[in-house]
N, C-alpha and C. Protein backbone atom coordinates (compact mmCIF):
# COMPACT_ATOMS: atom_id res chain seq x y z
N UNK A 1 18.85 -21.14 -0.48
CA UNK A 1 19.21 -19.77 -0.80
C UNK A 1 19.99 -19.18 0.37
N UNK A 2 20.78 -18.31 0.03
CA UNK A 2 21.47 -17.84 0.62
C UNK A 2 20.65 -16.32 1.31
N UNK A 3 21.37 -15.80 2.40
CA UNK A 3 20.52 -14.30 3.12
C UNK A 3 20.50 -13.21 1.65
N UNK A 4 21.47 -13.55 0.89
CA UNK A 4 21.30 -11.93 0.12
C UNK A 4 20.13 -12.44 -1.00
N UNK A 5 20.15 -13.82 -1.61
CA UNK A 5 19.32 -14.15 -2.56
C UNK A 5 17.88 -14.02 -1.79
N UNK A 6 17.44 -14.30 -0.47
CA UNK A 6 16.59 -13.82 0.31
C UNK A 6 15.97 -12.35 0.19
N UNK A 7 16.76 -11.81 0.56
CA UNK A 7 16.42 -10.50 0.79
C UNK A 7 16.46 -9.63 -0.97
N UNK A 8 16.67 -10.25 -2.11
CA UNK A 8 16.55 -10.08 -3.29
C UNK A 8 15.38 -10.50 -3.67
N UNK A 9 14.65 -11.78 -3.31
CA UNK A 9 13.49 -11.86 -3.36
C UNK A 9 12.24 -11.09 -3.12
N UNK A 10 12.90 -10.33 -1.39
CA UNK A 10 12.20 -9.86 -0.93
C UNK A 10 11.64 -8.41 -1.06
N UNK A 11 12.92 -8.21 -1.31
CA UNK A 11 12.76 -6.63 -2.27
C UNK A 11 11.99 -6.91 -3.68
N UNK A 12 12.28 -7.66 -4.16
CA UNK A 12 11.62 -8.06 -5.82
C UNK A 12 10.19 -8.11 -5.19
N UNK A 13 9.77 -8.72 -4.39
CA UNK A 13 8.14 -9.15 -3.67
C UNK A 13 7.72 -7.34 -3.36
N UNK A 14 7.67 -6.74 -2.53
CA UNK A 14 7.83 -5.47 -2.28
C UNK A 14 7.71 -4.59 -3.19
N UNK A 15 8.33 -4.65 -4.40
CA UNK A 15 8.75 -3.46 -4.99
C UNK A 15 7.29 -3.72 -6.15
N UNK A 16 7.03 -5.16 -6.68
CA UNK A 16 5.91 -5.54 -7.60
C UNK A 16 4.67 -5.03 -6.41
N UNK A 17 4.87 -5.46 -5.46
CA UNK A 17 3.33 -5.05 -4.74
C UNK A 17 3.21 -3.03 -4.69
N UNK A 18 4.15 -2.70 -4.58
CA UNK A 18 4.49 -1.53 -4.78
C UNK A 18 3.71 -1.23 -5.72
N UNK A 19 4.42 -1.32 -6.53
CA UNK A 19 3.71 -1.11 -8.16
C UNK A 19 2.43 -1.66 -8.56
N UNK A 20 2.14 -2.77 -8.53
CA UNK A 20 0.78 -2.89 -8.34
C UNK A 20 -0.41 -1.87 -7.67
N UNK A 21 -0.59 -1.62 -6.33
CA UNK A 21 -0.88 -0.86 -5.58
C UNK A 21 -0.76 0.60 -5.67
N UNK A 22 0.10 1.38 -6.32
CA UNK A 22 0.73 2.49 -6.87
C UNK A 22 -0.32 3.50 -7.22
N UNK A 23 -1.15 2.99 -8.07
CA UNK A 23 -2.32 3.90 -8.95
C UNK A 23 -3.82 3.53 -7.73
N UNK A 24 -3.50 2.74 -7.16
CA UNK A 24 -4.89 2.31 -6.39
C UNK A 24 -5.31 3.35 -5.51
N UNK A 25 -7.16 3.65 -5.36
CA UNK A 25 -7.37 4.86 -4.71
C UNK A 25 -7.69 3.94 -3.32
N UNK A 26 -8.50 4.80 -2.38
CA UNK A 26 -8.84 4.32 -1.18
C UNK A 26 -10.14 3.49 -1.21
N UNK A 27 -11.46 3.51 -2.29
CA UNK A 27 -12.26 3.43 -2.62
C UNK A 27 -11.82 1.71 -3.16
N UNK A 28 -10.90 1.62 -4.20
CA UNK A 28 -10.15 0.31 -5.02
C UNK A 28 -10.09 -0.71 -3.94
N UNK A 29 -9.43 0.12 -2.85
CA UNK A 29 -8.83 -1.17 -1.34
C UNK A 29 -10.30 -1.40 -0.96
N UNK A 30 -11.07 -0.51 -0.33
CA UNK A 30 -12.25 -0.93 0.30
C UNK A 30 -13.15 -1.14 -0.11
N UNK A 31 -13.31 -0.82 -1.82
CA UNK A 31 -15.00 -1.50 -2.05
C UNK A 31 -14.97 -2.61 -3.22
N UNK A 32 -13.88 -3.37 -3.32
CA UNK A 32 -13.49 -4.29 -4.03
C UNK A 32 -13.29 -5.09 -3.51
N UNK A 33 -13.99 -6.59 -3.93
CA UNK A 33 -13.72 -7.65 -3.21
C UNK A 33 -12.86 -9.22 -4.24
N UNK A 34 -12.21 -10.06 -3.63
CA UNK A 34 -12.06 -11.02 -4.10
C UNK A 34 -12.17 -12.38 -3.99
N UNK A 35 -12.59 -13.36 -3.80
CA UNK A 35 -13.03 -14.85 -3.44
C UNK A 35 -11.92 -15.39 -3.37
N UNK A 36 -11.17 -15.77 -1.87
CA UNK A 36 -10.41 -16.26 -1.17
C UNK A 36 -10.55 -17.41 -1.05
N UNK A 37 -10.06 -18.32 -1.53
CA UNK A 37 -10.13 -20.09 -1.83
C UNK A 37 -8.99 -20.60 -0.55
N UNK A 38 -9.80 -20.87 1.02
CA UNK A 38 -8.25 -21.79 1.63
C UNK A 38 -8.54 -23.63 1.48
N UNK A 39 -8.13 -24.18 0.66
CA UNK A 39 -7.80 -25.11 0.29
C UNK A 39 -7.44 -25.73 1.24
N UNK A 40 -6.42 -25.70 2.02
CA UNK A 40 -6.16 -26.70 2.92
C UNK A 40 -7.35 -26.55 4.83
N UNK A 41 -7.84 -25.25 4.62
CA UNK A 41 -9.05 -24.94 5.52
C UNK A 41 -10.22 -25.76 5.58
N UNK A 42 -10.55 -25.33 3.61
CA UNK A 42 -12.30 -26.06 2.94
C UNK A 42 -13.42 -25.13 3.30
N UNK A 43 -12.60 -23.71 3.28
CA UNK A 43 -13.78 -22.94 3.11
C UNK A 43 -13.51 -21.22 2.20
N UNK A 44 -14.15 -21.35 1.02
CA UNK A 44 -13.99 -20.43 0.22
C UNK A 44 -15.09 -18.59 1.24
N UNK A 45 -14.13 -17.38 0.61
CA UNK A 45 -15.21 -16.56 1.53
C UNK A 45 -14.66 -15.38 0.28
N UNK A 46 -15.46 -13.88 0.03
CA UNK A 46 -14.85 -13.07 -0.30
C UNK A 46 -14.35 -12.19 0.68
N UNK A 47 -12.91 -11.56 0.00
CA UNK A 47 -12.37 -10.54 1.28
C UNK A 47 -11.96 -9.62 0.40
N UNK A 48 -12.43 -7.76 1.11
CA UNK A 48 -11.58 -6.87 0.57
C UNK A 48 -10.42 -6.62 0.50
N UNK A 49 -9.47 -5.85 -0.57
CA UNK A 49 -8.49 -5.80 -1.16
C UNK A 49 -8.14 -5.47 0.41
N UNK A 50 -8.53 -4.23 0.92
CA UNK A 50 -8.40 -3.70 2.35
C UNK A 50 -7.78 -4.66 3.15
N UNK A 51 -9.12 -5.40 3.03
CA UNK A 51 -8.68 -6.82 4.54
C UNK A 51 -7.71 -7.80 3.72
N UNK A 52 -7.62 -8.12 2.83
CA UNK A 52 -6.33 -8.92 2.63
C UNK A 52 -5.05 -8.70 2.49
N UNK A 53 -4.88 -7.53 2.50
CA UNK A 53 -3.88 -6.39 2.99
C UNK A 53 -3.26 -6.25 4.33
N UNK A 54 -4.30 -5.97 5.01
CA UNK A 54 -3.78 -6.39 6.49
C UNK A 54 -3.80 -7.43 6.69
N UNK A 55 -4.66 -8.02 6.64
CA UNK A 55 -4.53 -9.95 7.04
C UNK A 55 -3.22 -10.37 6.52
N UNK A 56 -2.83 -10.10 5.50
CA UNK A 56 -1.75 -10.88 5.20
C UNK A 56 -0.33 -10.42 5.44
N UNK A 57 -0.52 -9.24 5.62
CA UNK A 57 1.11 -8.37 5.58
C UNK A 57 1.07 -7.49 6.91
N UNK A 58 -0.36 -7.45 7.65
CA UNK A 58 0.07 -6.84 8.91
C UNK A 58 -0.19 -7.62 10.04
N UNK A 59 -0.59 -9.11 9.97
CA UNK A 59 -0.28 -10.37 10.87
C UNK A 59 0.41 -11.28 10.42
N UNK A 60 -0.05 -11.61 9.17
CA UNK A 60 0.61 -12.87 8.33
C UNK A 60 2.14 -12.70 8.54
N UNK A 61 2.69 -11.59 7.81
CA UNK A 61 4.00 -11.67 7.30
C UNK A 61 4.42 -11.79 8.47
N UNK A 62 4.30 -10.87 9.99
CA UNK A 62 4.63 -10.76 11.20
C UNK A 62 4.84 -11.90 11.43
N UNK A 63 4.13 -12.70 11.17
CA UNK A 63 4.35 -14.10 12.16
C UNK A 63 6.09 -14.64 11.26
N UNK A 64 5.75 -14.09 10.13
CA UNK A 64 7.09 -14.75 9.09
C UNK A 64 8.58 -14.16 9.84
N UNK A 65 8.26 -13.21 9.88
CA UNK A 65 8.88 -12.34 10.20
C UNK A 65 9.88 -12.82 11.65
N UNK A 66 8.88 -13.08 12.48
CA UNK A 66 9.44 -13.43 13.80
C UNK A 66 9.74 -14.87 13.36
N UNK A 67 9.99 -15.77 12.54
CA UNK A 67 10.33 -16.84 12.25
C UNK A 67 11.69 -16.49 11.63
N UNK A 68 12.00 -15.69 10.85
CA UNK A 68 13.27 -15.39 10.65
C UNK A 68 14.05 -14.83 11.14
N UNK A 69 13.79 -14.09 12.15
CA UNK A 69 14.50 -13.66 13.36
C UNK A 69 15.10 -14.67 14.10
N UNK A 70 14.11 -15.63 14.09
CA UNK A 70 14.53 -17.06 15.26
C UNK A 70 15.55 -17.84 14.27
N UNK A 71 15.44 -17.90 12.83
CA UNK A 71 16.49 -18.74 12.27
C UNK A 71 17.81 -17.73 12.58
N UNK A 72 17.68 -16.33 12.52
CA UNK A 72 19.28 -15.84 12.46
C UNK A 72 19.82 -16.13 13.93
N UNK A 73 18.47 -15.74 14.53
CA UNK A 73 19.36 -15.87 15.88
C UNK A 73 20.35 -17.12 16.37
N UNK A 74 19.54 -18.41 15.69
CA UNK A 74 20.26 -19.74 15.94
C UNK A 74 21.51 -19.83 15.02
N UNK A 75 21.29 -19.02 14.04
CA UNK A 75 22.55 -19.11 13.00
C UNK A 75 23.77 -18.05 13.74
N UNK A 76 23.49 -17.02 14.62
CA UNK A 76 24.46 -15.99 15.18
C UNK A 76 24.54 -15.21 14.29
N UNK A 77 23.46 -14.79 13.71
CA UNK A 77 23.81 -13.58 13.06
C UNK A 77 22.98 -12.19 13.88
């Protein structure tokens, strides 16, 4: 893929979590849980909507994040 089909994804990713999340109260994030299967770990756990929220989009993505920084930079963009 190309940077714009990228960043079309990425907005498409974004905009569904958007919407998803949209009607959700504060109560929905924190007292709801879901059973987190890591498969390549081998250990199943439940985690709130809350914590998989941050776990995933306020470290996770970060780490993505600074990984695509490092591809543009090698590309010169």
């Amino acid at each position: 893929k190309d940077i714009s089909e990228i960043l079309k994804d990425a907005d498409a990713l974004f905009q569904g979590m958007n919407e998803a999340l949209n009607g959700a109260t504060d109560e929905d994030l924190v007292g709801r849980s879901i059973m987190v299967h890591q498969r390549n770990r081998g250990w199943d756990e439940p985690r709130t909507v809350q914590n998989l929220l941050e776990g995933l989009f306020a470290r996770h993505w970060r780490e993505h994040l600074g990984q695509i920084t490092e591809v543009r930079d090698s590309l010169g963009f």
